[in-house]
Protein backbone atom coordinates (compact mmCIF):
# COMPACT_ATOMS: atom_id res chain seq x y z
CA UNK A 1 -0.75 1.69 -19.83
CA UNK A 2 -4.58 1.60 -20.90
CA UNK A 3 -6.20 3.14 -18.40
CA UNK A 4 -8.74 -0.08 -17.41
CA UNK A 5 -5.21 -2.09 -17.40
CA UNK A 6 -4.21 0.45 -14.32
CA UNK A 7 -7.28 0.01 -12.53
CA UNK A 8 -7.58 -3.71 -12.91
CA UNK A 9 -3.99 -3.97 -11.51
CA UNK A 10 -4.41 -1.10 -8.82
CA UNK A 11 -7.84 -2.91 -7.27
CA UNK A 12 -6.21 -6.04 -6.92
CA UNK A 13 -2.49 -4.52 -5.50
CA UNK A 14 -4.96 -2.86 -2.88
CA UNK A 15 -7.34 -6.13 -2.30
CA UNK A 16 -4.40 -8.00 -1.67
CA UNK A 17 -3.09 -5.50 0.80
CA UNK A 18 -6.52 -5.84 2.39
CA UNK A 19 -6.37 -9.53 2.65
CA UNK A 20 -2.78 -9.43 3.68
CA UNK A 21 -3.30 -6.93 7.02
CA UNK A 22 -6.66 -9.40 7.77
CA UNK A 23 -4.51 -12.77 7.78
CA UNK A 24 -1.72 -11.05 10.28
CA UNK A 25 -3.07 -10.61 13.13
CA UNK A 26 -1.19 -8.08 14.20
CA UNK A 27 -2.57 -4.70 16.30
CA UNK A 28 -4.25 -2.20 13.75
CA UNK A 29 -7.43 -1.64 11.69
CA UNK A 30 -7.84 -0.67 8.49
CA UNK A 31 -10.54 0.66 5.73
CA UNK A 32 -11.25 1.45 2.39
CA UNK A 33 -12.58 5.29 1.69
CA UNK A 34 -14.18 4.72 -1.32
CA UNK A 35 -12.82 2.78 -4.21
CA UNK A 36 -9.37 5.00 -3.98
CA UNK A 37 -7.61 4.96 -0.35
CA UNK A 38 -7.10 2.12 2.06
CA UNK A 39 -6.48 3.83 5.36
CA UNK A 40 -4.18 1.64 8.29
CA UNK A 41 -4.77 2.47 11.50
CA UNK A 42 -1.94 1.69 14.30
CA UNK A 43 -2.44 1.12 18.38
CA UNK A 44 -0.41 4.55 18.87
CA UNK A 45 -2.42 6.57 16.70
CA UNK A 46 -0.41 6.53 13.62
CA UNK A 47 -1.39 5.90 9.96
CA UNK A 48 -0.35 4.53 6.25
CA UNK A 49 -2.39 6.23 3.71
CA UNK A 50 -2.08 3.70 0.43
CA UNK A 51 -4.35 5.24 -2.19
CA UNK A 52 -3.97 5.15 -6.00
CA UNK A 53 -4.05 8.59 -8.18
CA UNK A 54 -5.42 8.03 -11.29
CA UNK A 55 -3.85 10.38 -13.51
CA UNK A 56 -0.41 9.64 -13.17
CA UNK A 57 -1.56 6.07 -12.94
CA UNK A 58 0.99 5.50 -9.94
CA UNK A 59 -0.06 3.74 -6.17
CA UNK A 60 1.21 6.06 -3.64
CA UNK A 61 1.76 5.63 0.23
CA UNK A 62 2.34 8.38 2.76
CA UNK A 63 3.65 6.91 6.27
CA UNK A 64 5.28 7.89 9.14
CA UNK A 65 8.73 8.13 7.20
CA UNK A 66 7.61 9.81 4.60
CA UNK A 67 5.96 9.72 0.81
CA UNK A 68 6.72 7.31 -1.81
CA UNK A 69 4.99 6.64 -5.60
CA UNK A 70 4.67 3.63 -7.02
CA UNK A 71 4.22 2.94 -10.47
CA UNK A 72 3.52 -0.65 -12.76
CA UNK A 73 7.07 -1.42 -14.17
CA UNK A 74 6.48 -5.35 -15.99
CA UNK A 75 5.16 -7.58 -13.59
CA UNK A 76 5.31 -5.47 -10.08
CA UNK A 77 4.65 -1.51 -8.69
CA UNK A 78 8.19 0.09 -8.41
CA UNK A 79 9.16 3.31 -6.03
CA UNK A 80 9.53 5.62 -8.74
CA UNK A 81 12.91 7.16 -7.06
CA UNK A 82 14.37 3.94 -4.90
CA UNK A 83 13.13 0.95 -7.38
CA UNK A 84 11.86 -0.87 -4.09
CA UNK A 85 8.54 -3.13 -4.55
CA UNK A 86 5.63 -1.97 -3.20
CA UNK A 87 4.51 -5.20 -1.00
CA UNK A 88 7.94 -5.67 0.32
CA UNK A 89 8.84 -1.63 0.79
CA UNK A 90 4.84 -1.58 2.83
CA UNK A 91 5.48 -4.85 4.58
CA UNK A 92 8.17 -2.74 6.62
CA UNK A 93 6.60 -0.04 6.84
CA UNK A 94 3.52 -1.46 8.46
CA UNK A 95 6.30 -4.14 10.56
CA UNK A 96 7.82 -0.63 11.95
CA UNK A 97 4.12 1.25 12.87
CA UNK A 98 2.67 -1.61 14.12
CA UNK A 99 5.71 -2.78 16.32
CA UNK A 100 5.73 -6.12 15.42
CA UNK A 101 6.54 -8.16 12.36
CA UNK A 102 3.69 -7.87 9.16
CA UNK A 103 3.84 -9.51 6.04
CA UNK A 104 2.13 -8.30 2.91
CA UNK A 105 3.80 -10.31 0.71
C-alpha cells in the first residue's frame, strides 16, 4: 500500500473511533497524543492504547487482554493472527473495560 493510502485510511479508522467513544456515552475519556495514539481511559484506571506504526503500516491496540495488529486487508483492518475486524474486535474490548456495552461500529 502507498504509503499516503495508509495514512489516509489510518486517520479516518482512528477519527471514527474518536467519534464513536463521543456518541456512547458510556464512563471513560479519551485523547489523541499527537497525530499517532488515541489513548482510552476507563473509571478503574485501565487503558486501550490504539496507535498506528507507520512502518509496518499496521493499526495496533494493546488492552487489558493483551496486543493485537491490525493491518488494511480490501475494504477493512484485519488482526493479523485471528482475522477479527478492528471496530468489532475494539467494540468488545472497550464493552469489557468500560463495564457496560460500547459500540464502535
Amino acid at each position: 500500500m502507498e504509503e499516503h493510502d495508509f495514512n489516509a485510511r489510518a486517520e479516518a479508522v482512528l477519527s471514527r473511533i474518536e467519534a464513536a467513544l463521543e456518541r456512547s456515552g458510556a464512563d471513560l475519556d479519551f485523547e489523541r497524543v499527537g497525530d499517532q495514539v488515541l489513548q482510552i481511559d476507563f473509571a478503574d484506571g485501565s487503558r486501550i492504547i490504539v496507535n498506528r506504526h507507520d512502518a509496518a503500516q499496521e493499526i495496533w491496540v494493546a488492552a487489558r487482554s493483551g496486543g493485537f495488529h491490525y493491518r488494511w486487508q480490501g475494504s477493512c483492518w484485519r488482526d493479523t493472527r485471528s482475522g477479527s475486524e478492528l471496530l468489532s474486535t475494539l467494540s468488545d474490548l472497550v464493552s469489557t473495560q468500560a463495564g457496560e456495552p460500547v459500540s464502535l461500529l
